[in-house]
PDB file of N, CA and C in Angstrom:
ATOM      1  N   UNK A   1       0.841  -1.207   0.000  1.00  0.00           N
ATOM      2  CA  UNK A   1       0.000   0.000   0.000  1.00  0.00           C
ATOM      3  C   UNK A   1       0.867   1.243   0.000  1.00  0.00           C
ATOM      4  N   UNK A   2       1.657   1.281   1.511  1.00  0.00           N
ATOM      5  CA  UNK A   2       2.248   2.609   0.880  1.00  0.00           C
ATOM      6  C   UNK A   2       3.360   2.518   0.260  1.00  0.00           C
ATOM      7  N   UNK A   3       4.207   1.494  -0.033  1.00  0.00           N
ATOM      8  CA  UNK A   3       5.017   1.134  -0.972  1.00  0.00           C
ATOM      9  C   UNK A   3       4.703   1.786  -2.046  1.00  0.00           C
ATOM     10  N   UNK A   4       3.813   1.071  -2.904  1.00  0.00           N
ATOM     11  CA  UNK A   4       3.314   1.342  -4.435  1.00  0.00           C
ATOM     12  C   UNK A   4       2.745   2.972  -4.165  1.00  0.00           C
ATOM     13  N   UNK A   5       2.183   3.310  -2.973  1.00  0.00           N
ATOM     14  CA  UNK A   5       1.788   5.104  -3.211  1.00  0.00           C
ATOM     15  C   UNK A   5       3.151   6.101  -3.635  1.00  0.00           C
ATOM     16  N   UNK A   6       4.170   5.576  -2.638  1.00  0.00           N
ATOM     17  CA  UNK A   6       5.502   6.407  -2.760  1.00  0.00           C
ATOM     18  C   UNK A   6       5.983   6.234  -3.923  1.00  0.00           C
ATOM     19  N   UNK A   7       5.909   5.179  -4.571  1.00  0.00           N
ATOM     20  CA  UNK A   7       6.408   4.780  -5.872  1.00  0.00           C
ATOM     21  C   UNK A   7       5.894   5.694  -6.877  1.00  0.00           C
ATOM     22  N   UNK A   8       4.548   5.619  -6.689  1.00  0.00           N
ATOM     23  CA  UNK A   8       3.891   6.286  -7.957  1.00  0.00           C
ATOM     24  C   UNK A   8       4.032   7.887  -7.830  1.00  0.00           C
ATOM     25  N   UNK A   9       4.613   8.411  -6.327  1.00  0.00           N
ATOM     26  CA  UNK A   9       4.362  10.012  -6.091  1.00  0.00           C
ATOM     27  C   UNK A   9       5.591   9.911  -6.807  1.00  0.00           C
ATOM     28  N   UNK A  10       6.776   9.087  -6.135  1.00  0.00           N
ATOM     29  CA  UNK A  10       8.553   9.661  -7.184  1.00  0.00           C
ATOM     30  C   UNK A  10       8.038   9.386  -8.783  1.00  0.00           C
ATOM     31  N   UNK A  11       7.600   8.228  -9.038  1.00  0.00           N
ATOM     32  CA  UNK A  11       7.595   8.603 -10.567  1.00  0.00           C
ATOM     33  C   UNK A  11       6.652  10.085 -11.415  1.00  0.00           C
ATOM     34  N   UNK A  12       5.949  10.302 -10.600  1.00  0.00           N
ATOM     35  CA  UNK A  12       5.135  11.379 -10.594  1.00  0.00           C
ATOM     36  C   UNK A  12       5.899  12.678 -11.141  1.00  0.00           C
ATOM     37  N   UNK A  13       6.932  12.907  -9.653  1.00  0.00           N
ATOM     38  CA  UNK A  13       7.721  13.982  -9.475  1.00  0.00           C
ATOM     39  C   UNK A  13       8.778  13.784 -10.554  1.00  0.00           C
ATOM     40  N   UNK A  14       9.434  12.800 -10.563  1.00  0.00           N
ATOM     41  CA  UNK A  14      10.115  12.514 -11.872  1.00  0.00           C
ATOM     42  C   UNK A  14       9.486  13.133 -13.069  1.00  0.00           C
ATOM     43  N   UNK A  15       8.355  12.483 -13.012  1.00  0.00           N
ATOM     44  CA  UNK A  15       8.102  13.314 -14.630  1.00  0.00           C
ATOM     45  C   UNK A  15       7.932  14.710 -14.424  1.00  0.00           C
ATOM     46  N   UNK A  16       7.923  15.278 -13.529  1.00  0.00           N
ATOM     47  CA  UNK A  16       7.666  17.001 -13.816  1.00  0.00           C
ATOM     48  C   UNK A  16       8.717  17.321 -14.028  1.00  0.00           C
ATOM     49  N   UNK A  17      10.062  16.754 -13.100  1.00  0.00           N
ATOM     50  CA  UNK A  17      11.146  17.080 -13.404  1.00  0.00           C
ATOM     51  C   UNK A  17      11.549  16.733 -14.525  1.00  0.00           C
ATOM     52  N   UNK A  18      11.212  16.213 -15.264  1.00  0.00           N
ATOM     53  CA  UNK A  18      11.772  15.612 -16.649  1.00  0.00           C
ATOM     54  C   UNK A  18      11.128  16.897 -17.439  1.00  0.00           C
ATOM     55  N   UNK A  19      10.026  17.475 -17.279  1.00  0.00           N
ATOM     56  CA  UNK A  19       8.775  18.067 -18.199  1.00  0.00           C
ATOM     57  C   UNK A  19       9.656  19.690 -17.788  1.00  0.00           C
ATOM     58  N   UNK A  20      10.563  19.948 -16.405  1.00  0.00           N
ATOM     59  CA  UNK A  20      10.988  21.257 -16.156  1.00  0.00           C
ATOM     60  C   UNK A  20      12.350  21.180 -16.956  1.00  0.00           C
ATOM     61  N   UNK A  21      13.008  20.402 -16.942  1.00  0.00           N
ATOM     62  CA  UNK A  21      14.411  20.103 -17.758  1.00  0.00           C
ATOM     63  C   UNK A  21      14.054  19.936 -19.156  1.00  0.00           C
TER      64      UNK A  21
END
């Protein structure tokens, strides 16, 4: 449960950071 939540918030944040770079 909160495994897979944290997972999906970093890939999340990842992509914005990918989308700000």
């Amino acid at each position: 449960g909160i495994i897979v939540i944290s997972w999906l918030v970093t890939l999340n944040v990842y992509k914005h950071s990918q989308r700000d770079f």
